[in-house]
Protein backbone atom coordinates (compact mmCIF):
# COMPACT_ATOMS: atom_id res chain seq x y z
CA UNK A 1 68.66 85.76 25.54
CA UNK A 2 69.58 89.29 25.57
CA UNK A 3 66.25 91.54 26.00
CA UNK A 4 66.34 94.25 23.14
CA UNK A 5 65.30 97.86 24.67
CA UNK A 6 64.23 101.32 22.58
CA UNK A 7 65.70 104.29 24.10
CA UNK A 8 64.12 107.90 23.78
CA UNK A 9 66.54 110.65 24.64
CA UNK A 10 64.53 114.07 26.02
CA UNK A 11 66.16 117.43 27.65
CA UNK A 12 62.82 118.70 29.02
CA UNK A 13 61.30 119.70 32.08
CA UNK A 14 58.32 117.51 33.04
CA UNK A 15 55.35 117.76 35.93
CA UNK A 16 56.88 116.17 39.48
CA UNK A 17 54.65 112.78 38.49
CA UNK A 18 55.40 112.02 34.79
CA UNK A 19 58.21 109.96 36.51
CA UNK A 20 55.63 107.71 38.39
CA UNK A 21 53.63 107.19 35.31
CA UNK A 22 56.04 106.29 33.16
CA UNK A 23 57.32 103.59 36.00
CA UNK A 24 53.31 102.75 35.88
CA UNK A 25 53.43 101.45 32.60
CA UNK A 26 57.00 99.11 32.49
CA UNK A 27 59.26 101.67 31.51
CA UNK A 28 61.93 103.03 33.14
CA UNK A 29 62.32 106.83 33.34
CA UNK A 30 65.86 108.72 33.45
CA UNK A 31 65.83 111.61 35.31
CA UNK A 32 67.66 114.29 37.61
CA UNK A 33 66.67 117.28 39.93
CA UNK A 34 67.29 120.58 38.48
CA UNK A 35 69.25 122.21 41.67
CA UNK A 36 70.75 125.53 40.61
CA UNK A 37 68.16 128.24 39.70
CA UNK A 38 69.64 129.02 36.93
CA UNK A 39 69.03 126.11 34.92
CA UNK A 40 65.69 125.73 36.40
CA UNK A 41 64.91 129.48 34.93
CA UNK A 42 66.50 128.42 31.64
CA UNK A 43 64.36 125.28 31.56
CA UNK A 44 60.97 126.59 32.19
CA UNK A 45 61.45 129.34 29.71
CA UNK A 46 61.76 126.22 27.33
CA UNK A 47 58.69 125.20 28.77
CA UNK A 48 56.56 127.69 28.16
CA UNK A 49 58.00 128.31 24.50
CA UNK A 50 57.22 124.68 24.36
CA UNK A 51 53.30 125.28 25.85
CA UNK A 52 52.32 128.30 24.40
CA UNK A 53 53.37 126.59 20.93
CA UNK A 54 51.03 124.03 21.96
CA UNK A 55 47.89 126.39 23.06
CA UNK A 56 48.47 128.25 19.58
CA UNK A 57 48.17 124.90 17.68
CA UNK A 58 45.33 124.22 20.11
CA UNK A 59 43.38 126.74 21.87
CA UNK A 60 41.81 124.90 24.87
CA UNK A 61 41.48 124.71 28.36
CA UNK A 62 44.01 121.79 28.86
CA UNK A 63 46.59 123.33 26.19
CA UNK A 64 45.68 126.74 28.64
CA UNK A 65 46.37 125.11 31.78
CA UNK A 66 49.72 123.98 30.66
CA UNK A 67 50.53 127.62 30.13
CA UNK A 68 49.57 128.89 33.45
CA UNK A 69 51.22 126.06 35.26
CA UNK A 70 54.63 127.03 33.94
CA UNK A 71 54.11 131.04 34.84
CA UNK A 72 53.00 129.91 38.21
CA UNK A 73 56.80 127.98 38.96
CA UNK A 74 57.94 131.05 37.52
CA UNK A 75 56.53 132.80 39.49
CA UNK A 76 57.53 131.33 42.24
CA UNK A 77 61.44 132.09 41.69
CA UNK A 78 63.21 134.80 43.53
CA UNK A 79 63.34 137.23 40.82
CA UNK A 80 59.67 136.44 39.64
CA UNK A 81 58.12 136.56 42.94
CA UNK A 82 56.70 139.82 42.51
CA UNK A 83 54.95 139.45 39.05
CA UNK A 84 50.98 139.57 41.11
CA UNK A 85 51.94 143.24 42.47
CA UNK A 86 53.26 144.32 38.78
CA UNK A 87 50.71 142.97 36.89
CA UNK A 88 48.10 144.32 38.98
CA UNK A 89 50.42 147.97 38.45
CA UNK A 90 49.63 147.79 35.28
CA UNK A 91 46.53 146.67 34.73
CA UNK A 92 45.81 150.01 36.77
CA UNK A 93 47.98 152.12 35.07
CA UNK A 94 47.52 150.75 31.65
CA UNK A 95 43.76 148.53 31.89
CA UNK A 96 43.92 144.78 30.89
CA UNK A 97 42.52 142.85 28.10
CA UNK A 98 39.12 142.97 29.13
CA UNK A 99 38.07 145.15 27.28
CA UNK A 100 38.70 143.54 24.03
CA UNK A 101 40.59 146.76 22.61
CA UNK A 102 42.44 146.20 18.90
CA UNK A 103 44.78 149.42 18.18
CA UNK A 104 44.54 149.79 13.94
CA UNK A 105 46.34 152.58 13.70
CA UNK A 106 47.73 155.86 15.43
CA UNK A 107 47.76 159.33 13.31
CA UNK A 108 50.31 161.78 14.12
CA UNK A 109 48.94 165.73 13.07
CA UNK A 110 50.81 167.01 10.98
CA UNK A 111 52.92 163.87 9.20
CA UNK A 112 52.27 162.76 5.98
């Protein structure tokens, strides 16, 4: 007898574990290590298109943490590394989001 099997077919970057809970549960995952940067880079940008589509469908702490894991392994890369030090440049040079402030409108003197 010839055992029938479903196939699903993804191209996304997943936590280190989903691997071991998929195995968990009968099925067999396919996967591969990401080695060059590059495509790592390319593939967490996905990511966190994918995430933050998912915290603006559904604003909550789990949706949230999702987000934040994704900057932190971006962080992480060379290029990236330095995003604590900038951010905290600007929040001193231009404030945060703290204070809650929504920009309407700027008037210019003197246009009409």
């Amino acid at each position: 007898m010839i055992e029938k099997t479903n196939h699903i077919s993804y191209d996304k970057l997943v936590r280190d574990k989903i691997p071991e809970i998929i195995k968990s549960s009968n099925r067999v995952p396919e996967c591969r290590v990401l080695d060059e940067d590059q495509e790592y880079l390319r593939y967490l940008i996905k990511k966190l298109q994918e995430e933050v589509l998912e915290f603006t469908g559904n604003p909550c702490v789990e949706e949230l943490a999702d987000v934040k894991e994704v900057i932190d392994a971006l962080s992480e890369i060379g290029e990236f590394e330095d995003v604590l030090r900038v951010q905290e440049r600007k929040r001193k040079e231009r404030g945060g989001f703290g204070g809650r402030v929504l920009l309407t409108g700027v008037a210019e003197p003197g246009k009409e």
